[in-house]
PDBML (XML) file of the C-alpha atoms, coordinates in Angstrom:
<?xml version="1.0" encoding="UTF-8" ?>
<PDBx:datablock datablockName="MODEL"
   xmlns:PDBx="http://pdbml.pdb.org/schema/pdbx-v50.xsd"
   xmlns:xsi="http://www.w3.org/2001/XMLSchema-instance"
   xsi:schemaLocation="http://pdbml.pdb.org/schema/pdbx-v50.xsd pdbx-v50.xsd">
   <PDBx:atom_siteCategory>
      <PDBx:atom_site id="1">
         <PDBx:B_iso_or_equiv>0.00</PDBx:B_iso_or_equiv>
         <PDBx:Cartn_x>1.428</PDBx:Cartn_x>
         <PDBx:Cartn_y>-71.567</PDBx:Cartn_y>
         <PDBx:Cartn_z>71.809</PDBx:Cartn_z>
         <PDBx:auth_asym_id>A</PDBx:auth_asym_id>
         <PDBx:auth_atom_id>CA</PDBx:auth_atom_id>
         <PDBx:auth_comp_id>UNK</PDBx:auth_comp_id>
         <PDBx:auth_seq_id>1</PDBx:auth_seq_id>
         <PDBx:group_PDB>ATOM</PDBx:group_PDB>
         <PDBx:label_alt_id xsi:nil="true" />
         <PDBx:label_asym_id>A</PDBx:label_asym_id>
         <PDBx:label_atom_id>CA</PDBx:label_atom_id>
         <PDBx:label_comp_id>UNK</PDBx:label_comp_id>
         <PDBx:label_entity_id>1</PDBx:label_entity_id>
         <PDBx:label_seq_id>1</PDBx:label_seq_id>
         <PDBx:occupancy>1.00</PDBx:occupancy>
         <PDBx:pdbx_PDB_model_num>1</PDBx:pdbx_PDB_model_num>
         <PDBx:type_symbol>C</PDBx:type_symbol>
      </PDBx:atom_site>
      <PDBx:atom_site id="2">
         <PDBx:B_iso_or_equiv>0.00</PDBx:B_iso_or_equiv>
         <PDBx:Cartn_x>0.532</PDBx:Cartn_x>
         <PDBx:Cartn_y>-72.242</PDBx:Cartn_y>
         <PDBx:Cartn_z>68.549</PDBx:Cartn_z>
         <PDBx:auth_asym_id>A</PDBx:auth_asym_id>
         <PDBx:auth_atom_id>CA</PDBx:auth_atom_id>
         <PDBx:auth_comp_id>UNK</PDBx:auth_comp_id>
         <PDBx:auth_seq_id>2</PDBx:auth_seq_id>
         <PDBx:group_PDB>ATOM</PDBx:group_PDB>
         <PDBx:label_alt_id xsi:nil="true" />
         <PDBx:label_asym_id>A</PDBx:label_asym_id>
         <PDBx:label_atom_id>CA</PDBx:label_atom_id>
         <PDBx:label_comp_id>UNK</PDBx:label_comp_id>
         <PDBx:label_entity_id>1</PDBx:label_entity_id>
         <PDBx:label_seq_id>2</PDBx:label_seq_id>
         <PDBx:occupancy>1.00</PDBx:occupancy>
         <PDBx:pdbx_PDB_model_num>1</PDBx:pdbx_PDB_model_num>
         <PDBx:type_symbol>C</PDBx:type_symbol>
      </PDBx:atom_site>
      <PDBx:atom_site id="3">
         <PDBx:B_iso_or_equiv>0.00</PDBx:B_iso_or_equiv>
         <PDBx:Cartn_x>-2.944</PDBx:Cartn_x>
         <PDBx:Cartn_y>-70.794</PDBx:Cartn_y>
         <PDBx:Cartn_z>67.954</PDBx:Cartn_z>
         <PDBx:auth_asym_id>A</PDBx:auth_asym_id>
         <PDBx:auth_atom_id>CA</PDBx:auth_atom_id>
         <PDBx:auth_comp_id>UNK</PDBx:auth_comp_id>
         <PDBx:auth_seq_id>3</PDBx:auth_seq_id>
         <PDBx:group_PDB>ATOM</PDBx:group_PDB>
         <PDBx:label_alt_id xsi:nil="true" />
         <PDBx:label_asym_id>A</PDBx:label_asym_id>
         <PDBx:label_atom_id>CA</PDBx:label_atom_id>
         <PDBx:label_comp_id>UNK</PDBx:label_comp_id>
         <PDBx:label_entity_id>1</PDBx:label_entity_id>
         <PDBx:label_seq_id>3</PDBx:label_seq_id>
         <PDBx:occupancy>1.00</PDBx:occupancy>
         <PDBx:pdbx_PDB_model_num>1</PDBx:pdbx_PDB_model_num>
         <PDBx:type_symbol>C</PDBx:type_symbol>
      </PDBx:atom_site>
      <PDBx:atom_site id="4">
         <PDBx:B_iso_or_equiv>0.00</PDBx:B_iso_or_equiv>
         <PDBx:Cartn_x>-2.591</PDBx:Cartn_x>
         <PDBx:Cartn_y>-68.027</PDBx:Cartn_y>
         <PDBx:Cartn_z>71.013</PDBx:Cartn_z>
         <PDBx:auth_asym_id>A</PDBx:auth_asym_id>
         <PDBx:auth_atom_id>CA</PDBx:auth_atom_id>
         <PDBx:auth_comp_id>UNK</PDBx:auth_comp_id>
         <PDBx:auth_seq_id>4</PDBx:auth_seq_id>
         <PDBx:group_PDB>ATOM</PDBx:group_PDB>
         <PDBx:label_alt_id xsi:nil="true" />
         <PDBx:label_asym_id>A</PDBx:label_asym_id>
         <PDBx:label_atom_id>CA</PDBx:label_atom_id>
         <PDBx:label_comp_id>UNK</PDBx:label_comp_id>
         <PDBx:label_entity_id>1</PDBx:label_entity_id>
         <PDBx:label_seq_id>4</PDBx:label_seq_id>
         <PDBx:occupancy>1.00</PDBx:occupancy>
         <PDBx:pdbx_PDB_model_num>1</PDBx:pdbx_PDB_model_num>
         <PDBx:type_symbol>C</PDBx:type_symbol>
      </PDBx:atom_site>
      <PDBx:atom_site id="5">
         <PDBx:B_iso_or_equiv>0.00</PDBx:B_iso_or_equiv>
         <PDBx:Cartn_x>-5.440</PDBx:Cartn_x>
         <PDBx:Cartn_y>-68.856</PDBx:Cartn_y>
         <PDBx:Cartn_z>72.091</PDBx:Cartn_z>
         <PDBx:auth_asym_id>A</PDBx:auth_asym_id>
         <PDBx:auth_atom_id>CA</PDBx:auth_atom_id>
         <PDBx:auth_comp_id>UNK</PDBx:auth_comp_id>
         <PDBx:auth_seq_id>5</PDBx:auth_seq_id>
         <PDBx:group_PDB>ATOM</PDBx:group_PDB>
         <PDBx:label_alt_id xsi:nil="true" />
         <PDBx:label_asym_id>A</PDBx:label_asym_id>
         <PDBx:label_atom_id>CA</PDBx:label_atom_id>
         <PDBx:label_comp_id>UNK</PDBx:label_comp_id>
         <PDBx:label_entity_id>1</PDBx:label_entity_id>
         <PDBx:label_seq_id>5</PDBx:label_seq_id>
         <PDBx:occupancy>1.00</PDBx:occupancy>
         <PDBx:pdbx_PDB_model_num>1</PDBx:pdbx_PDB_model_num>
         <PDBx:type_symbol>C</PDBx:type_symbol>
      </PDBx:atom_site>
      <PDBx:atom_site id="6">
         <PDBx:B_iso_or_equiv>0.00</PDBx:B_iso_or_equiv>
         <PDBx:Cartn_x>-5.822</PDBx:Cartn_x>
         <PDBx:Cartn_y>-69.175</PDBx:Cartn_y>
         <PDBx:Cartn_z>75.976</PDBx:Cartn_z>
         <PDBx:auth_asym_id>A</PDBx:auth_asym_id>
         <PDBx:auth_atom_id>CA</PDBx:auth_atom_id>
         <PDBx:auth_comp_id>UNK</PDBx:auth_comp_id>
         <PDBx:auth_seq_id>6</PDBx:auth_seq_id>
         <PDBx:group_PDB>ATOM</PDBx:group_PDB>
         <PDBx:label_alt_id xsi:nil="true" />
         <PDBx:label_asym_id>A</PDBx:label_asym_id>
         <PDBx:label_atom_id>CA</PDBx:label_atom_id>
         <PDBx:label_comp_id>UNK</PDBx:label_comp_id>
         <PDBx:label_entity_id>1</PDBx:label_entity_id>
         <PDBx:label_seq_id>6</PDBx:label_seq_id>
         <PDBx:occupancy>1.00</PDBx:occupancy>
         <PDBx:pdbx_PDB_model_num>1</PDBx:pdbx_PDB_model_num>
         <PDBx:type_symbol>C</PDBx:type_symbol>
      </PDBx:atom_site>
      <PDBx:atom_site id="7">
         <PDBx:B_iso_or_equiv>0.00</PDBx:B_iso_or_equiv>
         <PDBx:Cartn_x>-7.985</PDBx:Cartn_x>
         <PDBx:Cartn_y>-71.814</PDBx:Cartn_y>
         <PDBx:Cartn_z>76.550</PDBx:Cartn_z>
         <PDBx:auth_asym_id>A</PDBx:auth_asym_id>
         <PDBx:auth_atom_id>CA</PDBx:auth_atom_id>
         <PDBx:auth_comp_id>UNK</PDBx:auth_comp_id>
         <PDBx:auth_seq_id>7</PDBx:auth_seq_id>
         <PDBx:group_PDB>ATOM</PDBx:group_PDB>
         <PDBx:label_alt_id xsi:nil="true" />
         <PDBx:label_asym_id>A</PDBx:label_asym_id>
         <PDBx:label_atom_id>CA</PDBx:label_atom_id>
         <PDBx:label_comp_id>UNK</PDBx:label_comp_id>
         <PDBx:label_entity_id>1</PDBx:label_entity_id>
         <PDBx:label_seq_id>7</PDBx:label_seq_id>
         <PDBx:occupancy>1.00</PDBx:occupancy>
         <PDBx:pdbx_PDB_model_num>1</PDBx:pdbx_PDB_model_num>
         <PDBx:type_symbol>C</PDBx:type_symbol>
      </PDBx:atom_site>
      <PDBx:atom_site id="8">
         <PDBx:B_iso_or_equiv>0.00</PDBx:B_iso_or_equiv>
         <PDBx:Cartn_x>-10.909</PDBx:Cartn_x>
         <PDBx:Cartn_y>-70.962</PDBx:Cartn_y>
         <PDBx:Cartn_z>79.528</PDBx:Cartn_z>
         <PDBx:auth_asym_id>A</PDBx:auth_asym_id>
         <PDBx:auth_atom_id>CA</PDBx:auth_atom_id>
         <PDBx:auth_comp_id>UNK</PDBx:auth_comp_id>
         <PDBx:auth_seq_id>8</PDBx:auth_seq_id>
         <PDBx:group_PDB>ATOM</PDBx:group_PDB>
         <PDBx:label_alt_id xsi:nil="true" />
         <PDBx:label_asym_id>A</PDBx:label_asym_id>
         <PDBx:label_atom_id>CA</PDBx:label_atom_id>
         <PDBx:label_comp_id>UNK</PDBx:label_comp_id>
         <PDBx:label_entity_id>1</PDBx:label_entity_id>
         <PDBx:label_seq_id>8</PDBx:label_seq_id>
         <PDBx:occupancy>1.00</PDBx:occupancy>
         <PDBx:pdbx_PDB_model_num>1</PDBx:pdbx_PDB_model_num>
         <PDBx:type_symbol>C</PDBx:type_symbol>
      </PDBx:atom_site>
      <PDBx:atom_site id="9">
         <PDBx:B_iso_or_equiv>0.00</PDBx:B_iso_or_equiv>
         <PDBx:Cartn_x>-10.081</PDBx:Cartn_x>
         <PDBx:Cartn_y>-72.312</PDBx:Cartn_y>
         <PDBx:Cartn_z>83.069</PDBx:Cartn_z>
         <PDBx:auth_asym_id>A</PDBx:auth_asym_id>
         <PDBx:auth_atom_id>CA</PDBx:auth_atom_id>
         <PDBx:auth_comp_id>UNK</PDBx:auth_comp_id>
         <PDBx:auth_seq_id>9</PDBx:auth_seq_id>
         <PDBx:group_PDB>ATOM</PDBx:group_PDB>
         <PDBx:label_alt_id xsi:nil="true" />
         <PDBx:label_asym_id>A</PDBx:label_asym_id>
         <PDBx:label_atom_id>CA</PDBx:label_atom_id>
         <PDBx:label_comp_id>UNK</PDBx:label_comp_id>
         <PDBx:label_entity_id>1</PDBx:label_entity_id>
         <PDBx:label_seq_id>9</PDBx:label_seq_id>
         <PDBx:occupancy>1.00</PDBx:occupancy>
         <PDBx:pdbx_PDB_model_num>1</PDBx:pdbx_PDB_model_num>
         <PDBx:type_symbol>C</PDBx:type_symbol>
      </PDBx:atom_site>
      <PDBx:atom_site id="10">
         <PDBx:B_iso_or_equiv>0.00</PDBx:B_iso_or_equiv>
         <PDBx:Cartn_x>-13.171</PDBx:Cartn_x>
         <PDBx:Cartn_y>-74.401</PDBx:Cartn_y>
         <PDBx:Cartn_z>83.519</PDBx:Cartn_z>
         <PDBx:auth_asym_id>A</PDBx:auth_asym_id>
         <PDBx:auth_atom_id>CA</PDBx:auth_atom_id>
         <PDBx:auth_comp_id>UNK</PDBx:auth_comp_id>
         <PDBx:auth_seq_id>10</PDBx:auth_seq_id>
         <PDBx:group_PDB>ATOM</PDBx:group_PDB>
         <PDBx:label_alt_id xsi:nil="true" />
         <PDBx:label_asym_id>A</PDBx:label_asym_id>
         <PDBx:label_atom_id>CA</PDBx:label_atom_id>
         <PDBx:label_comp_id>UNK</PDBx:label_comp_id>
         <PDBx:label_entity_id>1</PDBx:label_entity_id>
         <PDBx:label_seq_id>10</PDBx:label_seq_id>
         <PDBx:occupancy>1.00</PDBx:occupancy>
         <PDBx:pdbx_PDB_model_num>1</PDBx:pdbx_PDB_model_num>
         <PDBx:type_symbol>C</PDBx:type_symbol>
      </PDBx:atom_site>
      <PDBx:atom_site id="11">
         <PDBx:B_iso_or_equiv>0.00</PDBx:B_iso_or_equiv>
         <PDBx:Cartn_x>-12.813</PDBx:Cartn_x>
         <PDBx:Cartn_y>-75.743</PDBx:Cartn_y>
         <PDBx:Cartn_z>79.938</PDBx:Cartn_z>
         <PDBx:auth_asym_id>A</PDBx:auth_asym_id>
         <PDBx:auth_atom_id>CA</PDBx:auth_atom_id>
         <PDBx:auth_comp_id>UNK</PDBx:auth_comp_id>
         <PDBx:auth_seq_id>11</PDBx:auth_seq_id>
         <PDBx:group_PDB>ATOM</PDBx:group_PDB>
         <PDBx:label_alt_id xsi:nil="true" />
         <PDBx:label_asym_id>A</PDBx:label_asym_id>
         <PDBx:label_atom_id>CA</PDBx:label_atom_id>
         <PDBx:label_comp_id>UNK</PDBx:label_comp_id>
         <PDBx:label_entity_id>1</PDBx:label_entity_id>
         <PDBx:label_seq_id>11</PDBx:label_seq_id>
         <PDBx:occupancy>1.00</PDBx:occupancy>
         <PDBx:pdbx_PDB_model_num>1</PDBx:pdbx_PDB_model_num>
         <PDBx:type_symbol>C</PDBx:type_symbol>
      </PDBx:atom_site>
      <PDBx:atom_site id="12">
         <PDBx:B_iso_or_equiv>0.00</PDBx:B_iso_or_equiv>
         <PDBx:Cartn_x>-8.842</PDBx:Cartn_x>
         <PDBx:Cartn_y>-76.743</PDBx:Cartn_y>
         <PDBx:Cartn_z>79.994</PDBx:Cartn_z>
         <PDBx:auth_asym_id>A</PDBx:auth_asym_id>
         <PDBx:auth_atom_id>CA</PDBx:auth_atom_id>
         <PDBx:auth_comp_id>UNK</PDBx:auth_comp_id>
         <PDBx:auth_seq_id>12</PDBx:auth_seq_id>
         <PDBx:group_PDB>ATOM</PDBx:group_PDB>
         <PDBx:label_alt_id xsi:nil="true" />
         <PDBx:label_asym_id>A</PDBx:label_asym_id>
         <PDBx:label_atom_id>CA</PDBx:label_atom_id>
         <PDBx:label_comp_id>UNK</PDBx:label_comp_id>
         <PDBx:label_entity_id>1</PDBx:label_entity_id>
         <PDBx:label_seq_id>12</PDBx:label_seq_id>
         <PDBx:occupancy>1.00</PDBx:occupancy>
         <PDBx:pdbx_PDB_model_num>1</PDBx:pdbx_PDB_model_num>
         <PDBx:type_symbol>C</PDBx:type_symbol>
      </PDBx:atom_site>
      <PDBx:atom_site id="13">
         <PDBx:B_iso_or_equiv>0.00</PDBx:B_iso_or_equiv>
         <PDBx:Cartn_x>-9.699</PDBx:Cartn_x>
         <PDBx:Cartn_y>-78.555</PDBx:Cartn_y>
         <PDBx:Cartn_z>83.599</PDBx:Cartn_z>
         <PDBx:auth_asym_id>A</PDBx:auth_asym_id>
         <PDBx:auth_atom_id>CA</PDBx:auth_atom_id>
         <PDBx:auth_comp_id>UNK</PDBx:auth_comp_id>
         <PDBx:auth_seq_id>13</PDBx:auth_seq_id>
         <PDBx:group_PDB>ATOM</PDBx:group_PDB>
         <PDBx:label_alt_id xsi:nil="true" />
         <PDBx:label_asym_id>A</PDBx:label_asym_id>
         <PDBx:label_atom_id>CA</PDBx:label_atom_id>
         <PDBx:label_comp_id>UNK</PDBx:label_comp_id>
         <PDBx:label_entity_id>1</PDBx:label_entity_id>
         <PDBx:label_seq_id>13</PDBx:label_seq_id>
         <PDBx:occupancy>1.00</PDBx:occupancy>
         <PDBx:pdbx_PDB_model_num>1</PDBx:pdbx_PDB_model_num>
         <PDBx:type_symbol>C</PDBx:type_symbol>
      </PDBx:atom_site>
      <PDBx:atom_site id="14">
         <PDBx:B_iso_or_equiv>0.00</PDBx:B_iso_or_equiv>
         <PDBx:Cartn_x>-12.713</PDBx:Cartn_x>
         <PDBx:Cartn_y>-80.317</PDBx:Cartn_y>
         <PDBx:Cartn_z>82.196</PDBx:Cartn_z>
         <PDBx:auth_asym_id>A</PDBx:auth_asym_id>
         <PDBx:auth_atom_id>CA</PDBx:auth_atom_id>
         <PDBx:auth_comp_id>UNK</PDBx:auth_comp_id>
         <PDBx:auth_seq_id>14</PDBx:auth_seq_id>
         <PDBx:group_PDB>ATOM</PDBx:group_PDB>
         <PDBx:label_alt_id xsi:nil="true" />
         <PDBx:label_asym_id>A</PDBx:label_asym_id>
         <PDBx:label_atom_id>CA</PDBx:label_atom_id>
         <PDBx:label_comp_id>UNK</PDBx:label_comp_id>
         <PDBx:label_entity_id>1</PDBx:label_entity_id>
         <PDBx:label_seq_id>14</PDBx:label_seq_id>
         <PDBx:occupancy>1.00</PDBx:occupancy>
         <PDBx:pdbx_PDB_model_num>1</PDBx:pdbx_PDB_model_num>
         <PDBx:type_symbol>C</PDBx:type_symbol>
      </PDBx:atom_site>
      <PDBx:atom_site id="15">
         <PDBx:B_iso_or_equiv>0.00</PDBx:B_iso_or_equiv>
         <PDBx:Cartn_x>-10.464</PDBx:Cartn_x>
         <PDBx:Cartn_y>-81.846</PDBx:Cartn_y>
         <PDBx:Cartn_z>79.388</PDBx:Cartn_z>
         <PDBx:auth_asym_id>A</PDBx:auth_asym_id>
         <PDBx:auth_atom_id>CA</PDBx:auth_atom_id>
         <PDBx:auth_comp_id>UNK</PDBx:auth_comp_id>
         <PDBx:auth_seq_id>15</PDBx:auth_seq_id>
         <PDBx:group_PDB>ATOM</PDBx:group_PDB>
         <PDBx:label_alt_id xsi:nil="true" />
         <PDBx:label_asym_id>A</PDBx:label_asym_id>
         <PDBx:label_atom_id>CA</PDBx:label_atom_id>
         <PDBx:label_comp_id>UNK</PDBx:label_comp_id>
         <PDBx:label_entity_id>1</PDBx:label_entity_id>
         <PDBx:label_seq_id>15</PDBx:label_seq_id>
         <PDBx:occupancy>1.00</PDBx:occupancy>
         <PDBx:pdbx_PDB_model_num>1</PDBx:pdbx_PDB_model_num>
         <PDBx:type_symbol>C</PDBx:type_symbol>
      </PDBx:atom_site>
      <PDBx:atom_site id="16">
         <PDBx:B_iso_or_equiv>0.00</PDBx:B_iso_or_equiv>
         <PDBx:Cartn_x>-7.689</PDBx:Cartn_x>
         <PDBx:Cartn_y>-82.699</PDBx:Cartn_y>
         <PDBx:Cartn_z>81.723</PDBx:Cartn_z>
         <PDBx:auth_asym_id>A</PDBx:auth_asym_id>
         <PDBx:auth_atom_id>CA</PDBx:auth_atom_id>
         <PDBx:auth_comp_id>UNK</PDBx:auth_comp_id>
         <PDBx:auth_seq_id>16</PDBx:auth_seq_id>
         <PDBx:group_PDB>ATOM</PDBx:group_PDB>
         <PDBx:label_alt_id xsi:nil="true" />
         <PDBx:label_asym_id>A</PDBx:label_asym_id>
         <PDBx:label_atom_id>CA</PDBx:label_atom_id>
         <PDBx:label_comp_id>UNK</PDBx:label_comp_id>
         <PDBx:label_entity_id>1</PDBx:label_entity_id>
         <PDBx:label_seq_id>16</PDBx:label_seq_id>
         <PDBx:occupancy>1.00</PDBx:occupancy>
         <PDBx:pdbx_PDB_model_num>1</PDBx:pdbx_PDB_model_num>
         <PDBx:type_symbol>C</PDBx:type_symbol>
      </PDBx:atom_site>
      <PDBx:atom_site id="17">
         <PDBx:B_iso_or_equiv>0.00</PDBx:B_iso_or_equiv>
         <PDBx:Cartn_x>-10.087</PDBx:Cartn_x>
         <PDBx:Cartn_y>-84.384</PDBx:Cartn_y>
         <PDBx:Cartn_z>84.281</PDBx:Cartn_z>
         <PDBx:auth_asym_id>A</PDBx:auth_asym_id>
         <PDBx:auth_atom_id>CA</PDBx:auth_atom_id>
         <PDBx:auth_comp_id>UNK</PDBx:auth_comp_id>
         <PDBx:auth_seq_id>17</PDBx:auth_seq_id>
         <PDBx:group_PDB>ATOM</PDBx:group_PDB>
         <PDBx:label_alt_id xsi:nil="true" />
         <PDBx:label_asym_id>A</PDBx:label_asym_id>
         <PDBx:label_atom_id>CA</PDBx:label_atom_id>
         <PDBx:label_comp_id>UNK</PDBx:label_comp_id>
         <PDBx:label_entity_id>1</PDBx:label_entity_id>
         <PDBx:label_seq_id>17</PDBx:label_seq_id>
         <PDBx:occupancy>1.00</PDBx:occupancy>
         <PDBx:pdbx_PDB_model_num>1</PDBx:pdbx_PDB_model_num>
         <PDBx:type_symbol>C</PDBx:type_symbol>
      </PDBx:atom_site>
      <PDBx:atom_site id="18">
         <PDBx:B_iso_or_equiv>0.00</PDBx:B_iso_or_equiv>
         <PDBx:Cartn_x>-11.020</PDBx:Cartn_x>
         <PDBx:Cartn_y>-86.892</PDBx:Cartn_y>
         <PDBx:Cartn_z>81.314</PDBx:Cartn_z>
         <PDBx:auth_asym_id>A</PDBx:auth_asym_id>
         <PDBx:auth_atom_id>CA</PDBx:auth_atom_id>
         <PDBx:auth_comp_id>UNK</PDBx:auth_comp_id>
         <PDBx:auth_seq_id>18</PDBx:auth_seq_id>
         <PDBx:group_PDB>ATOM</PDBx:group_PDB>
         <PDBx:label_alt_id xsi:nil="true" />
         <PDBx:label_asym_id>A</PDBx:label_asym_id>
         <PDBx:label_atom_id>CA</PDBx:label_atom_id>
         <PDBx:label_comp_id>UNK</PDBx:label_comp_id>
         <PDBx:label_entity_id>1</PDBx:label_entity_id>
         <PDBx:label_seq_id>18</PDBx:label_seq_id>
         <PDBx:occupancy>1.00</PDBx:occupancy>
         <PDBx:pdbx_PDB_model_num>1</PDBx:pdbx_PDB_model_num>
         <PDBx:type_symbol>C</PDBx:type_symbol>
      </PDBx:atom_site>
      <PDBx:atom_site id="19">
         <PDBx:B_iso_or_equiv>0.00</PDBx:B_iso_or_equiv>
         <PDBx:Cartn_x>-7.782</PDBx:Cartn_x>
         <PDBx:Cartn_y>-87.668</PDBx:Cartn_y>
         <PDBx:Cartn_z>80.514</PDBx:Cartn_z>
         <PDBx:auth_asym_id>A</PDBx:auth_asym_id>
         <PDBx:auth_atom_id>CA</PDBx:auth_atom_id>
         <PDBx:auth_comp_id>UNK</PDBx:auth_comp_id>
         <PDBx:auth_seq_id>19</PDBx:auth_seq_id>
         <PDBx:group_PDB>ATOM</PDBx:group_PDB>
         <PDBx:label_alt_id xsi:nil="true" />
         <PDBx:label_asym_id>A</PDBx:label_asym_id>
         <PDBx:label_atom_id>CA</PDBx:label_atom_id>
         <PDBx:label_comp_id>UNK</PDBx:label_comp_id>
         <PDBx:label_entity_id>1</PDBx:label_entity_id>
         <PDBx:label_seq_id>19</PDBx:label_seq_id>
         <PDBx:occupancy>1.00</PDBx:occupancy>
         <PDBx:pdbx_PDB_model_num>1</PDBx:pdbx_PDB_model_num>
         <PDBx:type_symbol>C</PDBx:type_symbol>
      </PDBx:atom_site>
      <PDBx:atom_site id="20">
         <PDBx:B_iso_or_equiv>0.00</PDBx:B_iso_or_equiv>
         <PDBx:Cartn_x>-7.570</PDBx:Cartn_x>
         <PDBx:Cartn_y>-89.402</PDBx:Cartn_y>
         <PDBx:Cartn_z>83.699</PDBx:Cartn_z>
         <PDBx:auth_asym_id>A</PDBx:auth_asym_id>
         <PDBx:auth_atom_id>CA</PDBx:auth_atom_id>
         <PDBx:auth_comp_id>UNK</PDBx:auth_comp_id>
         <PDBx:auth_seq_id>20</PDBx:auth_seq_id>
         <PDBx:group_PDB>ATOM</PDBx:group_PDB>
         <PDBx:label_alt_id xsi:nil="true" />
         <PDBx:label_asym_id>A</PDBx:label_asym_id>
         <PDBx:label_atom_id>CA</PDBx:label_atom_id>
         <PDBx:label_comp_id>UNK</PDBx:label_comp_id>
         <PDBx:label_entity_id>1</PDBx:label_entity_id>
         <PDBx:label_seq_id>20</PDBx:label_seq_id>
         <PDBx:occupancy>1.00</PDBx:occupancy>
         <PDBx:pdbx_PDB_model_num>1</PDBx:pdbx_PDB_model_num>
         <PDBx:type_symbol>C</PDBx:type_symbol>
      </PDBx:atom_site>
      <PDBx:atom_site id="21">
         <PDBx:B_iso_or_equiv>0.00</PDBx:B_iso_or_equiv>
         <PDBx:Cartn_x>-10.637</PDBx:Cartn_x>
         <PDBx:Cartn_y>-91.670</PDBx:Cartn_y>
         <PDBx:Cartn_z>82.297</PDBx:Cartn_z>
         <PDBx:auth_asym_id>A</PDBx:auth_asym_id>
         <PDBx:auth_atom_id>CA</PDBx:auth_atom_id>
         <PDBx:auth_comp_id>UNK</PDBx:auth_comp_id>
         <PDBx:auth_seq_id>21</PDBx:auth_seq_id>
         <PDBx:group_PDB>ATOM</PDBx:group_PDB>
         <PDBx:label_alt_id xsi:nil="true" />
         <PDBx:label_asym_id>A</PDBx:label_asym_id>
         <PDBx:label_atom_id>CA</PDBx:label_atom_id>
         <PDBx:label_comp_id>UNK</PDBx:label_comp_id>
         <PDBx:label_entity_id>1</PDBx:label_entity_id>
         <PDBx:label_seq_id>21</PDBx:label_seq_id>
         <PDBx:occupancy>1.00</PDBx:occupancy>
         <PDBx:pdbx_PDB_model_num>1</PDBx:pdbx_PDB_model_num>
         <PDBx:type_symbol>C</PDBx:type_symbol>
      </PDBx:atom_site>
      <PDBx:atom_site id="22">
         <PDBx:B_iso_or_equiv>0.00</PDBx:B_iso_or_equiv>
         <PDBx:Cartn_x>-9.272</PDBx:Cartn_x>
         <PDBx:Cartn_y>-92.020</PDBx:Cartn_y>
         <PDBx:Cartn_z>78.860</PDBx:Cartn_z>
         <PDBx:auth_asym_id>A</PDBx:auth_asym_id>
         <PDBx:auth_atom_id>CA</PDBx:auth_atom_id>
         <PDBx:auth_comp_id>UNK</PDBx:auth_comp_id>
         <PDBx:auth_seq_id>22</PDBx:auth_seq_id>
         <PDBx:group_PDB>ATOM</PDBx:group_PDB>
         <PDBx:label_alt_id xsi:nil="true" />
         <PDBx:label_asym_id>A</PDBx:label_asym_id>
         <PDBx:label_atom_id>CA</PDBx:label_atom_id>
         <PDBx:label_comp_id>UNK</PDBx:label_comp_id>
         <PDBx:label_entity_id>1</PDBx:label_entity_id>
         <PDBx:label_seq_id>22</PDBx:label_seq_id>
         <PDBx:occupancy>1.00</PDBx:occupancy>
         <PDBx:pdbx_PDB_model_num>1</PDBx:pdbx_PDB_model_num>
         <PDBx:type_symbol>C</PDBx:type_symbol>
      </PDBx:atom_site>
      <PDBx:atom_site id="23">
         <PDBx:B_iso_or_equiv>0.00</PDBx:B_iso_or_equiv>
         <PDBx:Cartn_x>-6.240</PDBx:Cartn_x>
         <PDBx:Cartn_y>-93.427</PDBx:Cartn_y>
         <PDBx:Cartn_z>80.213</PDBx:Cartn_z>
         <PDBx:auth_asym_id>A</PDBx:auth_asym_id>
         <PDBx:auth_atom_id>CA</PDBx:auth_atom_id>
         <PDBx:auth_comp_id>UNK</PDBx:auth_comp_id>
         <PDBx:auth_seq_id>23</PDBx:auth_seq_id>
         <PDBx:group_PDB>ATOM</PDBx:group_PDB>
         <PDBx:label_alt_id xsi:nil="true" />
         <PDBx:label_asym_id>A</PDBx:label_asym_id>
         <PDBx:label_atom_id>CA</PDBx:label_atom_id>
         <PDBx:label_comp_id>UNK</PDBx:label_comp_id>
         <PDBx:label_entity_id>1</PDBx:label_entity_id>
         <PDBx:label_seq_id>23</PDBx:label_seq_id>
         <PDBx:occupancy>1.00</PDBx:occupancy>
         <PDBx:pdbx_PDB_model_num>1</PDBx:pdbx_PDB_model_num>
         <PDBx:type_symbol>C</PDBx:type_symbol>
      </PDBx:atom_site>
      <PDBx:atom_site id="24">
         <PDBx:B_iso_or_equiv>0.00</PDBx:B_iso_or_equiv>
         <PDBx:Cartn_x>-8.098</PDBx:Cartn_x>
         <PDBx:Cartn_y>-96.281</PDBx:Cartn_y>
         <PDBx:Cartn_z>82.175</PDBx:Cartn_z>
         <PDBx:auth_asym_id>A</PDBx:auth_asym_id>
         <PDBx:auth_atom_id>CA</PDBx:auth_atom_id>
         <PDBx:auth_comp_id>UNK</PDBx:auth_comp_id>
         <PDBx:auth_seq_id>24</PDBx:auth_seq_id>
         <PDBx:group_PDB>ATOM</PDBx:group_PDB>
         <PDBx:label_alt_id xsi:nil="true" />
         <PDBx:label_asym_id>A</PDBx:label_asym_id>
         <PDBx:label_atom_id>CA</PDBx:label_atom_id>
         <PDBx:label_comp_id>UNK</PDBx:label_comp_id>
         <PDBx:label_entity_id>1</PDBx:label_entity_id>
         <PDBx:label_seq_id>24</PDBx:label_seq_id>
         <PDBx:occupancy>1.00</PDBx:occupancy>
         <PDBx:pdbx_PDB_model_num>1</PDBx:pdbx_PDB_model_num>
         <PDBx:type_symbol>C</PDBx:type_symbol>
      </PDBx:atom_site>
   </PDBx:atom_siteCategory>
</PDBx:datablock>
């Protein structure tokens, strides 16, 4: 939205599978 920049699939799931982590 802000940049309009479509992030790449593999990339934008890698970063939401850490979140998982980084939430403990």
């Amino acid at each position: 939205i802000k940049n309009d920049v479509p992030e790449e699939t593999w990339l934008s799931e890698a970063i939401a599978e850490y979140a998982v982590t980084l939430l403990g």
